[in-house]
Protein backbone atom coordinates (compact mmCIF):
# COMPACT_ATOMS: atom_id res chain seq x y z
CA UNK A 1 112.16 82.29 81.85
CA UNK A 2 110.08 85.06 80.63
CA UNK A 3 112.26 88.18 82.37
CA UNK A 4 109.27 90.89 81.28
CA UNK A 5 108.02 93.20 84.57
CA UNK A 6 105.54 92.72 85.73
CA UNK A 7 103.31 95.21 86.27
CA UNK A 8 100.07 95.46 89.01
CA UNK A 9 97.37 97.73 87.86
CA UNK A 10 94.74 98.98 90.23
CA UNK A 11 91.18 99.08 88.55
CA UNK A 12 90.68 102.24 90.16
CA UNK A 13 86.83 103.68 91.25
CA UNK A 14 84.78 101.22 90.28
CA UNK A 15 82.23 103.88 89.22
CA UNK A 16 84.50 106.38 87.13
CA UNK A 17 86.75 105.53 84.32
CA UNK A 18 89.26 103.13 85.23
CA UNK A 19 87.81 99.68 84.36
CA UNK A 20 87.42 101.01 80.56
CA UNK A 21 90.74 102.17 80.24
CA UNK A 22 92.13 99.41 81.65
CA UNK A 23 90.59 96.86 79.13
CA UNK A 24 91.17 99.35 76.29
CA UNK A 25 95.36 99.16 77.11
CA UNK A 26 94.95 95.73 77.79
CA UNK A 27 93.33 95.22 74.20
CA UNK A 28 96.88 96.62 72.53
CA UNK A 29 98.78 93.15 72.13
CA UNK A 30 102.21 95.30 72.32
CA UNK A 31 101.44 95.63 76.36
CA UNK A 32 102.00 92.05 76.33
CA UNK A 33 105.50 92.54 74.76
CA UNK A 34 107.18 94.05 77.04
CA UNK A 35 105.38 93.44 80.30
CA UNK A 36 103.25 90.93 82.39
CA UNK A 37 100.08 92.77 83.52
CA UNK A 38 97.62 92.13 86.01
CA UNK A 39 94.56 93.74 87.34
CA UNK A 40 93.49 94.32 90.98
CA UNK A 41 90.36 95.04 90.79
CA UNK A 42 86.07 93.55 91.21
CA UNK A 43 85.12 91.21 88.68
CA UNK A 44 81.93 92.94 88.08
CA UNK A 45 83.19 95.96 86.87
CA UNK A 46 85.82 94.78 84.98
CA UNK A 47 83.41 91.87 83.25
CA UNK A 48 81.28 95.14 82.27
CA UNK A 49 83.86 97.51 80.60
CA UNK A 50 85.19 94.52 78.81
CA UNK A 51 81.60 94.12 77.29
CA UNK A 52 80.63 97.42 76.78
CA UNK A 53 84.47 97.76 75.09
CA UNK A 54 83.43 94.77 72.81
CA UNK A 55 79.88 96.21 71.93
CA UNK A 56 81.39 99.12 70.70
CA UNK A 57 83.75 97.61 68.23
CA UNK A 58 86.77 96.26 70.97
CA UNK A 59 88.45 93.06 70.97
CA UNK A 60 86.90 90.41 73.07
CA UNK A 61 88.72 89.93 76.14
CA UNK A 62 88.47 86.95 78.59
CA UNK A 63 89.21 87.12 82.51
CA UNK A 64 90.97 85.15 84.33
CA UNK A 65 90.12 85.41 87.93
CA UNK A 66 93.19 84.90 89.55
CA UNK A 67 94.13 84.64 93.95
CA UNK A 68 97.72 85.02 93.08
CA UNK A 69 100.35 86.45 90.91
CA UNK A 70 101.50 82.65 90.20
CA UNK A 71 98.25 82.23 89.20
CA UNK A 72 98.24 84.79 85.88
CA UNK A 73 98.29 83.55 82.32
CA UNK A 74 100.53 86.82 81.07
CA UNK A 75 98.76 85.93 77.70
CA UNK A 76 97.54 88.17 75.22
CA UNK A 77 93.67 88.24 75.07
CA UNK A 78 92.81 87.28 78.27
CA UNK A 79 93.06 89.98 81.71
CA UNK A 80 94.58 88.57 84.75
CA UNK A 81 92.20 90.04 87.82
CA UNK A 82 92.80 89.63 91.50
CA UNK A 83 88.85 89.89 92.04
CA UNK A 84 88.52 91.60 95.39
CA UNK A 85 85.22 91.01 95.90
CA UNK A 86 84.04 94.26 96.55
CA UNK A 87 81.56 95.68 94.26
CA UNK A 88 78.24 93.24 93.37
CA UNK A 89 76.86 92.66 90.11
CA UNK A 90 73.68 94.77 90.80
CA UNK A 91 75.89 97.80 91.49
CA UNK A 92 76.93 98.51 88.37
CA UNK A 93 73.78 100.01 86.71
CA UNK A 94 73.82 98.47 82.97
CA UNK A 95 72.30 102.02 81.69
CA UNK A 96 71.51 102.15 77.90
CA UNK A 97 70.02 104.33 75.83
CA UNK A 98 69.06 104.07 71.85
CA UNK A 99 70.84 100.67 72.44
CA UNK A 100 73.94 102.24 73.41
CA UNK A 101 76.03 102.24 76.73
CA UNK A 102 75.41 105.27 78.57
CA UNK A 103 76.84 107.15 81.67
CA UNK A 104 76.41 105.53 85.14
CA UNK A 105 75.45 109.13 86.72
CA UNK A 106 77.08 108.35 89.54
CA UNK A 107 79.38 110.22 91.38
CA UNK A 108 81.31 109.59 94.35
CA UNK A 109 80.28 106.88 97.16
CA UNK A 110 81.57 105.29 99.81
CA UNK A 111 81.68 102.12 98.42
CA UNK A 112 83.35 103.05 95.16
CA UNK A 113 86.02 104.80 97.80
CA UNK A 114 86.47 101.81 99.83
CA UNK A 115 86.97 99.64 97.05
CA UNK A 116 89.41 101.88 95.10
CA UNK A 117 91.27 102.10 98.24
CA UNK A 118 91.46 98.17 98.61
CA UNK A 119 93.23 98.07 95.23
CA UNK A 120 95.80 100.31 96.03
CA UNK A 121 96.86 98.63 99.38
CA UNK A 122 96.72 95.31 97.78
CA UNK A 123 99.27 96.62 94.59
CA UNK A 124 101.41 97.89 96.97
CA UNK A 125 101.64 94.66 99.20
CA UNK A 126 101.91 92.78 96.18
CA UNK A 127 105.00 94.93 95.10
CA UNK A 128 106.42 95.11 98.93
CA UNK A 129 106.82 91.55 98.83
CA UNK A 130 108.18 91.32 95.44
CA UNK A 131 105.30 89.46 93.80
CA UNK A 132 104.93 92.60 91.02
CA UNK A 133 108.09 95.00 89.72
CA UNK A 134 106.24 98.06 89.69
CA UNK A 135 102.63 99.31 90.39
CA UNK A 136 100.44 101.67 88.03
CA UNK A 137 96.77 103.17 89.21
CA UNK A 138 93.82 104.19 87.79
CA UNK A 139 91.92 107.65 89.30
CA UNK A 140 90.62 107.24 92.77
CA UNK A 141 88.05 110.06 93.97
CA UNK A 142 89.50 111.45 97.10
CA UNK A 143 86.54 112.39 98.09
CA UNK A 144 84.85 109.41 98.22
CA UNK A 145 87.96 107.50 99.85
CA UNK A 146 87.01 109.95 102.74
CA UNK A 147 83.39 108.88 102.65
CA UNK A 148 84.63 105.46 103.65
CA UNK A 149 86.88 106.11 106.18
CA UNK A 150 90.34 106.89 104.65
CA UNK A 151 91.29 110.14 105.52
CA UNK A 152 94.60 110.43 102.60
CA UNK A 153 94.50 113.54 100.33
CA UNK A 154 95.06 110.91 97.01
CA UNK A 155 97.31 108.20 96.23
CA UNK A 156 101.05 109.88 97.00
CA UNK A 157 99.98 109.92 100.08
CA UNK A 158 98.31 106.40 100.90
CA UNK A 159 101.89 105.25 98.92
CA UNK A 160 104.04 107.14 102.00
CA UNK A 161 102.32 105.50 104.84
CA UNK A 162 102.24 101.87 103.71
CA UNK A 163 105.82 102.14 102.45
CA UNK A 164 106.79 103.98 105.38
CA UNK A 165 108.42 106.71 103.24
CA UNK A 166 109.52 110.21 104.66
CA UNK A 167 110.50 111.56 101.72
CA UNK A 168 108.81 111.58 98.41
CA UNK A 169 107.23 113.78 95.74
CA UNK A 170 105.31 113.56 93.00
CA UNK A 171 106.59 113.53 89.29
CA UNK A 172 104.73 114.25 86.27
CA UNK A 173 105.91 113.73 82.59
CA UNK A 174 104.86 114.00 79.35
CA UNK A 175 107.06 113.17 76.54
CA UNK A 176 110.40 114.23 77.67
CA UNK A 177 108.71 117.08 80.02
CA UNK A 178 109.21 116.29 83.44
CA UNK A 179 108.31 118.11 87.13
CA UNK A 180 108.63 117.29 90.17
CA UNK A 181 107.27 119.28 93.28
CA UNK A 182 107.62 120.87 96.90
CA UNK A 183 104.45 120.44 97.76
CA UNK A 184 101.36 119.12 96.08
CA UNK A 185 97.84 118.56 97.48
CA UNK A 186 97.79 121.79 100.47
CA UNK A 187 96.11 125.30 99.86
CA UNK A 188 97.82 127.63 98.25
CA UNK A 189 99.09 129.90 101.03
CA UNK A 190 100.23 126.32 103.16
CA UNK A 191 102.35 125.69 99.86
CA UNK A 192 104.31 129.43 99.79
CA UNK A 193 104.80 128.25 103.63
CA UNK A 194 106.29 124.95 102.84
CA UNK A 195 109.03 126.39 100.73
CA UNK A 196 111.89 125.55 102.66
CA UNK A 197 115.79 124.95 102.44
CA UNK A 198 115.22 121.08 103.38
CA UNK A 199 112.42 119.96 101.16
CA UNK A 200 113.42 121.97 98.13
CA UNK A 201 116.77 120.29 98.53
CA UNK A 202 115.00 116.92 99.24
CA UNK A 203 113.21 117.36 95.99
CA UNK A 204 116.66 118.37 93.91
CA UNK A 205 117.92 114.70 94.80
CA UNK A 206 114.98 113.04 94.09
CA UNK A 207 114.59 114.55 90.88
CA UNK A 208 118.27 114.00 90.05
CA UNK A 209 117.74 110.44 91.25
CA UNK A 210 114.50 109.91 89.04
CA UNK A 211 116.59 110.97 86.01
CA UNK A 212 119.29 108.68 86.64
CA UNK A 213 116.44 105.41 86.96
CA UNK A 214 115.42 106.70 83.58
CA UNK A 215 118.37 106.27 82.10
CA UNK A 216 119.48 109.74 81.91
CA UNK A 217 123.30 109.76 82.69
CA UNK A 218 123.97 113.53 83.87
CA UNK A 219 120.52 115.17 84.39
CA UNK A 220 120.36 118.73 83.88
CA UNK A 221 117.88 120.34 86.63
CA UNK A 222 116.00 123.24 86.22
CA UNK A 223 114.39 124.64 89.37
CA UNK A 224 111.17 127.10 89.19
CA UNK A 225 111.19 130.39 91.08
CA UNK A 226 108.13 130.64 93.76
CA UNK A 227 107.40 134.20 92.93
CA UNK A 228 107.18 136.81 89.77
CA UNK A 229 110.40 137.60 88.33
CA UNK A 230 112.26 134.93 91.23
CA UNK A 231 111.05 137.90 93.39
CA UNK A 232 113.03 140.71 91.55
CA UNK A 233 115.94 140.59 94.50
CA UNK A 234 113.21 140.69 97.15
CA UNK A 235 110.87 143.35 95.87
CA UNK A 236 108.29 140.78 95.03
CA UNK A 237 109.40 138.39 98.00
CA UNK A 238 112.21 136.55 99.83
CA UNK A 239 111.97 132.80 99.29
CA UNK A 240 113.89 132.54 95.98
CA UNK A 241 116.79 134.06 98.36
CA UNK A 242 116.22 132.66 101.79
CA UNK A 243 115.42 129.07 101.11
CA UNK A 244 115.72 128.33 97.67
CA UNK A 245 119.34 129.72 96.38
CA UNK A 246 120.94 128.07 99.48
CA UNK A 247 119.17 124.68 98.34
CA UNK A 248 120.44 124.86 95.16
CA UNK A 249 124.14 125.81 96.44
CA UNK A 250 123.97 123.13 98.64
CA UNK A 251 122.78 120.41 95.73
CA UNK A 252 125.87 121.59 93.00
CA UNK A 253 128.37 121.10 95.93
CA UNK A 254 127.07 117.22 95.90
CA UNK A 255 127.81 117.48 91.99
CA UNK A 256 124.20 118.02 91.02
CA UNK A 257 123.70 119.73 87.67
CA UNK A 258 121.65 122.68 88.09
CA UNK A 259 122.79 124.85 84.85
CA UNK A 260 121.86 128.11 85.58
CA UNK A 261 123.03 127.86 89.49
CA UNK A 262 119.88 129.60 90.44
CA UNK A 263 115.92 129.07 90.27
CA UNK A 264 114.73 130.22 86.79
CA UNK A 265 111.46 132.07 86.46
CA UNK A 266 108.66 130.36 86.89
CA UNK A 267 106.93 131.69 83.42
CA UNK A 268 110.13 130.50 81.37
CA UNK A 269 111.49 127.58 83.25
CA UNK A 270 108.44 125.02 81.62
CA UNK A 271 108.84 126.35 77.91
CA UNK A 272 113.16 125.85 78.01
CA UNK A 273 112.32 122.42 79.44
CA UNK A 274 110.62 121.48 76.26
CA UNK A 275 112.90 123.20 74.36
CA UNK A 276 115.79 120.93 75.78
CA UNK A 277 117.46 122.75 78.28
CA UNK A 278 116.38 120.77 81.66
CA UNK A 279 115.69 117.07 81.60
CA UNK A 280 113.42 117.77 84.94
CA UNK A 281 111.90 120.85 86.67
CA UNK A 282 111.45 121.31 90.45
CA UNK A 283 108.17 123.23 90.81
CA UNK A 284 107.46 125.17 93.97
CA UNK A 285 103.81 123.90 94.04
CA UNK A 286 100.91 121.76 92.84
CA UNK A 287 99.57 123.82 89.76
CA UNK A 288 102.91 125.57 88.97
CA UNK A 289 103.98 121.89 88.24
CA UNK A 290 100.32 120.59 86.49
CA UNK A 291 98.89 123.44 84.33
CA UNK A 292 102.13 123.35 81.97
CA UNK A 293 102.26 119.44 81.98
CA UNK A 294 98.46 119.59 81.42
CA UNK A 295 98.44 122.22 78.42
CA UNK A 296 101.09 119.91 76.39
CA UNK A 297 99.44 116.67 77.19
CA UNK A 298 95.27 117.56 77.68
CA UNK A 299 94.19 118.01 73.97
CA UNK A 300 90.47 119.37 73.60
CA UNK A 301 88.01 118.67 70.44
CA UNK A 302 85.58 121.33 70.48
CA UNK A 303 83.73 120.32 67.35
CA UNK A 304 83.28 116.98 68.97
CA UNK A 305 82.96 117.77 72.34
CA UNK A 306 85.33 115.39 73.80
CA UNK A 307 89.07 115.26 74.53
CA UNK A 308 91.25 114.00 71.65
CA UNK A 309 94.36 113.25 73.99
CA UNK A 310 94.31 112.71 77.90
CA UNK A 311 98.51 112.32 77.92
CA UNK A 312 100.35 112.48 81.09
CA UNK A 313 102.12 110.08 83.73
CA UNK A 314 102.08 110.91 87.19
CA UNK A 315 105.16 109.02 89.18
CA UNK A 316 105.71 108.71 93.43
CA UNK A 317 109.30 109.30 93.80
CA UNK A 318 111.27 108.31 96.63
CA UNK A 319 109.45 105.10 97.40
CA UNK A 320 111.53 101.34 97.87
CA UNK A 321 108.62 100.61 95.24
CA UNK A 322 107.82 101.79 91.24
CA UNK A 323 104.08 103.84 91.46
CA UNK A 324 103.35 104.85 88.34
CA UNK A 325 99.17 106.70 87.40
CA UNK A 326 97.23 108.36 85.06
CA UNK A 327 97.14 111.80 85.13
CA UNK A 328 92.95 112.82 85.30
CA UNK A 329 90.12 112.26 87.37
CA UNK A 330 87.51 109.88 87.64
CA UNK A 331 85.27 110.91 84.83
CA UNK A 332 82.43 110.22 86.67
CA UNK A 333 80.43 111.81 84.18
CA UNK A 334 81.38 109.92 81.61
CA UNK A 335 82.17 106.53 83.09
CA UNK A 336 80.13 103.35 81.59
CA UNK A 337 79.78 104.47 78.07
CA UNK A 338 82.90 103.17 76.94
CA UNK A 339 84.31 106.16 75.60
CA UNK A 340 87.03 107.25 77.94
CA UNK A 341 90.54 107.68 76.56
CA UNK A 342 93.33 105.10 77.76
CA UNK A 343 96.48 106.98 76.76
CA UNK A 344 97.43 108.60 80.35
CA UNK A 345 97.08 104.69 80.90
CA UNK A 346 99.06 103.38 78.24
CA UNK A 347 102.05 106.26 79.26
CA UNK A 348 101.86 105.59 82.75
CA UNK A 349 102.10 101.47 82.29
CA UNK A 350 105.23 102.59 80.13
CA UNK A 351 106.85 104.77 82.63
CA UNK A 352 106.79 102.01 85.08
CA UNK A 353 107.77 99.62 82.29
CA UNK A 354 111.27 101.54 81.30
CA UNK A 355 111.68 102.20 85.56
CA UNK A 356 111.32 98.48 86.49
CA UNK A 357 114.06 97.53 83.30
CA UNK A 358 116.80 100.43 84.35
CA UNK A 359 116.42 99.46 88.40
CA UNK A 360 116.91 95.41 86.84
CA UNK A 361 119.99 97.22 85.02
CA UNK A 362 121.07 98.52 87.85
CA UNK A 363 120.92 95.98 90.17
């Protein structure tokens, strides 16, 4: 009995980047080593990126258009693809120019929303019911899931409701960076509001927990300061001592290991992560969290005007299921030429990879 994970990938919008990096990590035979993949997804887009993938020097890949998981090959060389039956031949435009693929120019629609939508409910019923061990998605434009109807601010979100979770956060890692955070997709003077005892405690756990399903025995937690300084003893503002000093009291009575007892400075806390001392930050907000993650991982080629590394998982804790997703946009802009890079892919199919094996440990 082959005992690999396996592992449901959402194709993403259908019209940004996601079909191409999905063929591209499915064209790396060592994928197939340690996990079962399969694709939910349209047929017509996919059938495209694998060509254009091929034209452009790629292994030739074969579908196999699949109803369910008992269905899938698991072999090396062919894609397994739930074909949702979404997006129509004649809407992918087959642009070329000097012989070459070229952009689609096309930005964010309703139907590309709708679509990338369907693929994400359908991983996560497929993983609900046990069909899949873990889920991993491609970039979804949230504003064109709101064009069609679907009113989420991006995937952590359309995760919570249809696994009715409460409490959750989002993780990002790169290498052995990690972050997790209070609060992610709100303005920024919502997310200074949302600071709180509870959730800041909430996300200590979660963190802790996330460690642990890593593999990481005793996690050592580092936890980001919301203002300059941790507020400079509330000359630069209170929250570091009203809400988030009681959190982290409250979290080493449980036996959690927060090192330094109190939040760290938000301008250090990132660069003594990498340098070993935390195995996970707790960021006070979206971009605290992201622009540190970002500068390690995002690598950018000005001579060649394109982005030599696009590293980065982005992980849903807190869910009874393993979400696991690239860390950039849609590309729109560049989606259809076939040049888009599949490492944030690659990491992210990983990450749920090494999460699926530790919870099998554990159980």
């Amino acid at each position: 009995m082959d005992l690999k994970p396996v592992i449901g990938i959402s194709m993403g919008d259908p019209f940004g980047n996601g079909p191409e990096i999905t063929v591209k990590s499915l064209s790396d035979s060592s994928v197939y080593e340690k996990s079962r993949p399969v694709v939910v997804g349209d047929r017509s887009s996919m059938e495209y990126a694998a060509a254009v993938a091929e034209r452009l020097g790629g292994q030739k890949l074969k579908l196999n258009v699949i109803k369910d998981i008992s269905e899938a090959k698991f072999e090396f060389g062919t894609i397994d693809l739930i074909d949702m039956g979404l997006v129509r031949d004649e809407d992918i435009p087959h642009n070329e120019e000097g012989g070459m693929p070229a952009p689609f120019g096309i930005g964010a629609t309703a139907i590309g929303g709708e679509a990338a939508f369907s693929y994400v409910v359908k991983v996560i019923e497929l993983a609900m019911k046990g069909d899949i061990d873990a889920t991993v998605t491609n970039a979804l434009s949230k504003e064109a899931i709101n064009m069609a109807g679907h009113h989420y601010s991006g995937h952590t979100e359309i995760y919570a409701e249809y696994t009715g979770t409460d409490k959750y956060t989002m993780m990002l890692a790169h290498e052995e960076l990690r972050v997790v955070h209070v609060s992610t997709h709100v303005s920024l003077r919502e997310a200074c509001d949302r600071v709180k005892k509870d959730r800041v405690l909430d996300c200590i756990r979660i963190a802790d927990r996330a460690c642990r399903a890593l593999g990481i025995k005793s996690p050592k937690i580092g936890v980001a300061g919301l203002n300059p300084h941790c507020g400079e003893n509330g000359m630069f503002g209170t929250e570091e001592i009203n809400e988030i000093q009681p959190a982290i009291d409250e979290a080493l009575k449980e036996g959690i290991n927060i090192p330094e007892k109190k939040p760290t400075p938000p301008d250090t806390v990132f660069s003594k992560a990498i340098g070993g001392w935390y195995d996970i930050v707790v960021a006070m907000y979206h971009d605290q969290g992201h622009i540190p993650l970002k500068v390690k991982g995002f690598v950018y080629d000005r001579d060649k005007n394109a982005w030599q590394a696009v590293a980065g998982v982005n992980v849903t804790l807190g869910l009874p299921i393993i979400r696991a997703s690239v860390d950039h946009g849609t590309g729109f802009g560049h989606a259809g030429s076939g040049h888009a890079n599949e490492l944030s892919l690659k990491n992210a199919m990983s990450y749920a990879i090494r999460l699926a094996e530790n919870r099998e440990v554990q159980a």
